[in-house]
Structures are given as C-alpha cells and as structure tokens.
Protein backbone atom coordinates (compact mmCIF):
# COMPACT_ATOMS: atom_id res chain seq x y z
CA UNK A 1 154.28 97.62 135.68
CA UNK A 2 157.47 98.63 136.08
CA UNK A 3 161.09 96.35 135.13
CA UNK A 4 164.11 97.93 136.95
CA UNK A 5 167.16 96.23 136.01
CA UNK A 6 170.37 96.91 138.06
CA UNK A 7 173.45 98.08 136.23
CA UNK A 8 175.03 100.24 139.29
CA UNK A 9 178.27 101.38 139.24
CA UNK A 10 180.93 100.06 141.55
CA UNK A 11 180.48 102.19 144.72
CA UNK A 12 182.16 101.95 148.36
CA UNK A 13 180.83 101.98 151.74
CA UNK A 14 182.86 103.77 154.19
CA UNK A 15 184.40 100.52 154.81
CA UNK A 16 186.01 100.57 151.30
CA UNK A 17 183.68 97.53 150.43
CA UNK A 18 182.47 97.31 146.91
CA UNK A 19 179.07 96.96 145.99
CA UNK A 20 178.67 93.04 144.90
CA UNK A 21 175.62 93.80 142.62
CA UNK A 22 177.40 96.37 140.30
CA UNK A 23 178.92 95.84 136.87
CA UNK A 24 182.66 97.07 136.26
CA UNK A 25 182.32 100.22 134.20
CA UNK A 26 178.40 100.61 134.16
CA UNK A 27 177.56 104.06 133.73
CA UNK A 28 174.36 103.52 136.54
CA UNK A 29 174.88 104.51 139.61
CA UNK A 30 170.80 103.55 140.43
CA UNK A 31 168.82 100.86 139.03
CA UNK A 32 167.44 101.49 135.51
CA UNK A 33 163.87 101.77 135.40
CA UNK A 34 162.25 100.33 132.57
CA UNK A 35 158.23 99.88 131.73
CA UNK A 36 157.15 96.85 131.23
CA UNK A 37 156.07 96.06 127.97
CA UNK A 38 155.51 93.04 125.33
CA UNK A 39 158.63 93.88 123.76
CA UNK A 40 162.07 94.93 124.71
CA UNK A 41 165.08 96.28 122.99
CA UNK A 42 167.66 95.02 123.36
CA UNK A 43 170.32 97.69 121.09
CA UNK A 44 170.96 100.15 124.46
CA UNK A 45 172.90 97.03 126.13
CA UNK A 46 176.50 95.51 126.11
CA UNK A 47 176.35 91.93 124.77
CA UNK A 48 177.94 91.25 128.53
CA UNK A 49 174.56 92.31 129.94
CA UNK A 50 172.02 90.45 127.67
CA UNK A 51 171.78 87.61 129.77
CA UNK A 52 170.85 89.29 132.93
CA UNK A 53 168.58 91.74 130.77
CA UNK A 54 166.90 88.98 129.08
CA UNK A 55 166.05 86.90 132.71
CA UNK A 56 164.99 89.44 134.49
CA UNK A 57 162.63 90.92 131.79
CA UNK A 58 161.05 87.33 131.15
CA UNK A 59 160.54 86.67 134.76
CA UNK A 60 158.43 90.14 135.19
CA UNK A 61 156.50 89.43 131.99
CA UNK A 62 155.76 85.87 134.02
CA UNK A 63 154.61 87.45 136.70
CA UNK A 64 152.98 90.20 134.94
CA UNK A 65 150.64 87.46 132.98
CA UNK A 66 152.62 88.70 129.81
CA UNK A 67 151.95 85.59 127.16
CA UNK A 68 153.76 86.43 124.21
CA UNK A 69 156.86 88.86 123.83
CA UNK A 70 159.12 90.24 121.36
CA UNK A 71 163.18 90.41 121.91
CA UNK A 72 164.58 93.04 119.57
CA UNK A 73 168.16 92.15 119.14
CA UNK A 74 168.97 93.60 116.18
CA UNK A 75 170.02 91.77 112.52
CA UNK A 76 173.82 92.60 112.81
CA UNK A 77 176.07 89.22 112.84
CA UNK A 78 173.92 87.51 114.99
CA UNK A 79 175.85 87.04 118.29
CA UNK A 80 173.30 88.87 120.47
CA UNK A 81 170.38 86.26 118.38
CA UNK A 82 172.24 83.57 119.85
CA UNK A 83 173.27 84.35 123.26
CA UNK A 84 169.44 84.68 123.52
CA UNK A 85 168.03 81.75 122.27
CA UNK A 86 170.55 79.99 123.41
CA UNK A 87 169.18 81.55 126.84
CA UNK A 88 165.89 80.63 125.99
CA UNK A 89 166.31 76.78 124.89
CA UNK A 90 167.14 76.40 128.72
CA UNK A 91 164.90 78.39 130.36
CA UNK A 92 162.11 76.54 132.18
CA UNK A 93 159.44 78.93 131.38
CA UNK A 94 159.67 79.31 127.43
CA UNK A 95 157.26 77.13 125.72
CA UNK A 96 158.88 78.14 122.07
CA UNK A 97 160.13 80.75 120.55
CA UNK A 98 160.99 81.99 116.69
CA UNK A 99 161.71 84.38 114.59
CA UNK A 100 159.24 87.81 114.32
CA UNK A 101 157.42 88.61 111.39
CA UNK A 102 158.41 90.53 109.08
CA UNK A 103 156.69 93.31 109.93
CA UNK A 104 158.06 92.86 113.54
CA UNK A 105 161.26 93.02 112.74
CA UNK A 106 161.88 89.64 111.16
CA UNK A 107 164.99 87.36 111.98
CA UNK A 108 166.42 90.88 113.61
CA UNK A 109 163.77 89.88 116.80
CA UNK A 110 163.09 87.21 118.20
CA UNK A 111 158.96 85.97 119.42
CA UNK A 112 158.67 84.51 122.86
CA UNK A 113 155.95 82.47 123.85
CA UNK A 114 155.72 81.94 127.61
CA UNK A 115 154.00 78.56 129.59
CA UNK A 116 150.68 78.16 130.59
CA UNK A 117 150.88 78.60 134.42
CA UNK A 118 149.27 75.85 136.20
C-alpha cells in the first residue's frame, strides 16, 4: 500500500493559471510517495503541513484495515504534539489515542487507535 501525499510546487498552465493543489514554496513538483505503514514520521514536514499529512495518512490506514498507529512527532516543545491531537480529538474515526511507550518513543509519539468499522 502506497500513501502519496501532494506537496507540488506552484506550477502554470500555459494559461498562466496556478495549480490550486500546490503549497507556496514546496520543494515537490510531483506527489510524494510514501509506503504505508503503522507508523509515520512526522520530523521531514513543516508544522504548516501536519494537518494535511496527518488526514490523509489516517484515512489510508482506514481504508487499509490499519487498527492501531504510531505518530512520531518528535519531543521538542510540543507544538507539533498538539496540532495533532488536537486533530485527532475531532476526527470522527479515532476511537482514542495516547502517548507511546517508552520504548516507542514515549510522549515524543503519539498511539492511535482507529474505530471498529461497522
């Protein structure tokens, strides 16, 4: 399985049109192709691009039948923790989520534990 997230560069058509779906400044040009895994790391992104990171990867582990998954965001000052779970408290497919062991990373990752489909 295979997560491609799109970070494209701002490109124009002959028209002079920009391309809606890319991010001022990205250095993509083509969609980033990621595999999909339980866990994702989160220390390659801007803080800008966490959000759209973080929903796209959780709706791919839904539809892959992923159950549990691991955000690695990192122990820093804890802005990236929060602009996660505060993603997460509001997302209608999270059935809880906490810190990771310590082992896994402890309260520098954070555990995600998806809904039983129905």
């Amino acid at each position: 399985m295979v997560l491609a997230l799109f970070f494209m560069t701002k490109r124009r058509n002959e028209n002079k049109e920009v391309d809606s779906r890319c991010e001022e400044g990205s250095p993509f040009v083509d969609p980033v192709v990621i595999s999909l895994e339980d866990h994702l790391d989160l220390h390659p992104f801007q803080p800008k691009e966490i959000p759209s990171v973080v929903e796209e990867y959780l709706e791919q582990c839904r539809q892959a039948g992923i159950r549990e998954a691991r955000l690695i965001h990192g122990k820093g000052m804890g802005i990236q923790r929060d602009i996660i779970r505060s993603l997460l408290q509001k997302h209608p497919n999270i059935a809880s989520f906490h810190d990771a062991p310590l082992e896994a990373g402890s309260w520098g990752a954070t555990i995600v534990i998806f809904k039983e489909e129905t």
